[in-house]
C-alpha atoms as a PDB file:
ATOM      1  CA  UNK A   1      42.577  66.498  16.266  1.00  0.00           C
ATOM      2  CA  UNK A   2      40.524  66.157  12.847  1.00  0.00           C
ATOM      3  CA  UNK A   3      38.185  68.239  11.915  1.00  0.00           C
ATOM      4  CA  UNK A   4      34.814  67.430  11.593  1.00  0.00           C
ATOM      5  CA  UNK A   5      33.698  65.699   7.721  1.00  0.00           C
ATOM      6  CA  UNK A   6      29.817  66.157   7.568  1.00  0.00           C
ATOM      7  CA  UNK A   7      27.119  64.926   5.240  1.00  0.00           C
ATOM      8  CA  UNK A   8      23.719  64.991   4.876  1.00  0.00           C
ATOM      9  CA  UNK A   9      21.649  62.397   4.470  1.00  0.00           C
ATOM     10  CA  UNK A  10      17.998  62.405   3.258  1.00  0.00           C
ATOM     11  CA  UNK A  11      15.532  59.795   2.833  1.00  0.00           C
ATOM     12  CA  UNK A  12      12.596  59.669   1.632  1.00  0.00           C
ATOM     13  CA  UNK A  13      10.007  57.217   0.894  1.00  0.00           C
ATOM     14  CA  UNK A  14       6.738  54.967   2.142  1.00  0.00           C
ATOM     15  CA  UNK A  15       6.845  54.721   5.740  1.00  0.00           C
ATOM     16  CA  UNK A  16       7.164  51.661   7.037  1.00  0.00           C
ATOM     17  CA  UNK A  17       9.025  49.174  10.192  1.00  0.00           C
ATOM     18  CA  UNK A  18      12.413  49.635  10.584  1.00  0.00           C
ATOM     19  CA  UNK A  19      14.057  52.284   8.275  1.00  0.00           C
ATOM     20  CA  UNK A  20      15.778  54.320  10.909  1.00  0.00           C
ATOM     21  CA  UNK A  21      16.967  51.029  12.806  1.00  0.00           C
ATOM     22  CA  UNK A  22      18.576  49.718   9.431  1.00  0.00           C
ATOM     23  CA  UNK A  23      20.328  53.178   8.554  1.00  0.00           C
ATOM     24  CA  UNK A  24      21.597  54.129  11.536  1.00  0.00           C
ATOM     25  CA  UNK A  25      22.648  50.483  12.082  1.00  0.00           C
ATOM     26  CA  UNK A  26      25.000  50.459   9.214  1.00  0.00           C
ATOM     27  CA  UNK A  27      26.217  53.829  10.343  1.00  0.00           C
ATOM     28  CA  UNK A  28      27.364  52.392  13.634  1.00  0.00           C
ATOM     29  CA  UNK A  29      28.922  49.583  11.353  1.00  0.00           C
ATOM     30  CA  UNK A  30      31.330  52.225   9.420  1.00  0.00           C
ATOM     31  CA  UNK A  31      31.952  54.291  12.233  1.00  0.00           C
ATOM     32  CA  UNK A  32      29.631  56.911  11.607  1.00  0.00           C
ATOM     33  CA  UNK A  33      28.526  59.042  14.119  1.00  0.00           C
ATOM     34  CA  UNK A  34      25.551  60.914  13.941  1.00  0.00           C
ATOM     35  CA  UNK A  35      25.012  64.579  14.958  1.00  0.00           C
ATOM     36  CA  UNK A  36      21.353  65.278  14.180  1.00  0.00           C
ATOM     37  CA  UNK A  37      18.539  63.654  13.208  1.00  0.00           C
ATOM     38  CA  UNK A  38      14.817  65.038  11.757  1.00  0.00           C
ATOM     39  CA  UNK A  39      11.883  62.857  10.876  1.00  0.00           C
ATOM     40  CA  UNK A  40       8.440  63.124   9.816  1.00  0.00           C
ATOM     41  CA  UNK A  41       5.504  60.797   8.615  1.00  0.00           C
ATOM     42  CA  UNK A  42       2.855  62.978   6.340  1.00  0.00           C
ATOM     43  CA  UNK A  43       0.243  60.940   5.253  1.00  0.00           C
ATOM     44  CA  UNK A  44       1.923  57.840   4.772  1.00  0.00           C
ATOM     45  CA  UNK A  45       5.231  59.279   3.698  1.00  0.00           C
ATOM     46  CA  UNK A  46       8.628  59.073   5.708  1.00  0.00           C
ATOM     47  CA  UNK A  47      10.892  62.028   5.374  1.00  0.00           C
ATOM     48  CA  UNK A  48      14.336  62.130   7.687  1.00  0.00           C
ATOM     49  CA  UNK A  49      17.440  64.095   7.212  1.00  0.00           C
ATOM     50  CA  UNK A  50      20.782  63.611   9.361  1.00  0.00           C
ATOM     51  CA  UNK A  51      23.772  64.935   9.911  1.00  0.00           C
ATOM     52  CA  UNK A  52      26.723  62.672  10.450  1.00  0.00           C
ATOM     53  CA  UNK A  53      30.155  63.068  11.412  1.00  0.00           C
ATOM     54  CA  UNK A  54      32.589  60.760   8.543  1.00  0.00           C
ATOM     55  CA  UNK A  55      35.989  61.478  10.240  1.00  0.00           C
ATOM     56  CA  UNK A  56      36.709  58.363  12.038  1.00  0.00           C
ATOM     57  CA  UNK A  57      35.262  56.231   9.696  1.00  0.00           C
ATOM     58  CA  UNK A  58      37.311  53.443   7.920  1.00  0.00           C
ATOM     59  CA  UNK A  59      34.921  53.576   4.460  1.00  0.00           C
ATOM     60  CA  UNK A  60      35.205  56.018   1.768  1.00  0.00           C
ATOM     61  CA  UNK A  61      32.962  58.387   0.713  1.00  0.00           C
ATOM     62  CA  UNK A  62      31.993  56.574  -2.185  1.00  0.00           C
ATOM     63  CA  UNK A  63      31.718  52.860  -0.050  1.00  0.00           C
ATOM     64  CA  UNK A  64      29.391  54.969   2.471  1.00  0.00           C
ATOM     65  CA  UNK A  65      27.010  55.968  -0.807  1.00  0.00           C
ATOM     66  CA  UNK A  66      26.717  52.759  -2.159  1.00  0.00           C
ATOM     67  CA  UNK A  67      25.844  50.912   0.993  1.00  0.00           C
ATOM     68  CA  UNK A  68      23.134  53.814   1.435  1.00  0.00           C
ATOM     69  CA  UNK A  69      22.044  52.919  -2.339  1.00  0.00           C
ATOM     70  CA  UNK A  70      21.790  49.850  -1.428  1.00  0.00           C
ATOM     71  CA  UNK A  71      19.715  49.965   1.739  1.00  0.00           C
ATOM     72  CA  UNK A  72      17.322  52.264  -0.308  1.00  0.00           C
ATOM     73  CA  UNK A  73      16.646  49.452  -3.043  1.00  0.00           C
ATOM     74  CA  UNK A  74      16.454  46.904  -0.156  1.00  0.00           C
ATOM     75  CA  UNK A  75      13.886  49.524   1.694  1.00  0.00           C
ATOM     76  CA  UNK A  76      12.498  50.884  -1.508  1.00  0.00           C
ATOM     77  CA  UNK A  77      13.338  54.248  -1.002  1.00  0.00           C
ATOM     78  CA  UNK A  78      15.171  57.325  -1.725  1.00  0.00           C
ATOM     79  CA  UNK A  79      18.258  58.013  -0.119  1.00  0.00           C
ATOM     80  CA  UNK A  80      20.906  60.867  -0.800  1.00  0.00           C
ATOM     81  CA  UNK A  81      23.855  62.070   0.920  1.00  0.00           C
ATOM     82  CA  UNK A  82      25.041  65.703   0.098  1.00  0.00           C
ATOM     83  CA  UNK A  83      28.368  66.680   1.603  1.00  0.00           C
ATOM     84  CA  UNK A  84      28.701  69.625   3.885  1.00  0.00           C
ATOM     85  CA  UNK A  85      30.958  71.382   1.518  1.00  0.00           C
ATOM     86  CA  UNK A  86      28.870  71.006  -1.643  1.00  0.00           C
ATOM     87  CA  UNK A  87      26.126  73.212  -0.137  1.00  0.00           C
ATOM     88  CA  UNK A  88      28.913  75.495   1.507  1.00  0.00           C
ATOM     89  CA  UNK A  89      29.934  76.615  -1.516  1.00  0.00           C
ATOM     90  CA  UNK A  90      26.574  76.621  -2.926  1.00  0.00           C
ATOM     91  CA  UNK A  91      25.411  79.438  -0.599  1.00  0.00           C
ATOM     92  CA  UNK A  92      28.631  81.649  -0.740  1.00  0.00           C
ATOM     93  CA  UNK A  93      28.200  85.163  -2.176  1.00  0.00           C
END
């Protein structure tokens, strides 16, 4: 069985209809399944961070950051992804 391939994703940005509907619909799209989810709205602002699962999905890493870039400039926001690993190493001693 594969092991898990996690990322983060943040986004950040003017709240506003639909944003969570349009991300995690592309998700579904590439196979993406989605482990946790956090949002918030502070006055006016939408902040959410996931945490998906990228093992059974048929896009590359790089394919599932540009479509996310590209739903950011369609949603005018900020979106990042950060894989697991990256802040794995980033905490070791």
């Amino acid at each position: 069985m594969k092991e898990k391939e996690r990322l983060f994703i943040t986004v950040i940005g003017e709240d506003k209809k639909g944003i969570v509907a349009k991300i995690s619909t592309l998700l579904y799209e590439l196979d993406i399944n989605i482990e946790d989810i956090s949002q918030k709205i502070t006055e006016g602002f939408f902040v959410m961070t996931m945490l998906v699962d990228i093992k059974d999905s048929r896009a590359a890493l790089e394919e599932i950051s540009l479509q996310l870039k590209q739903i950011g400039q369609e949603l005018r926001m900020e979106i990042q992804i950060q894989h697991e690993n990256i802040l794995k190493m980033m905490h070791r001693v």
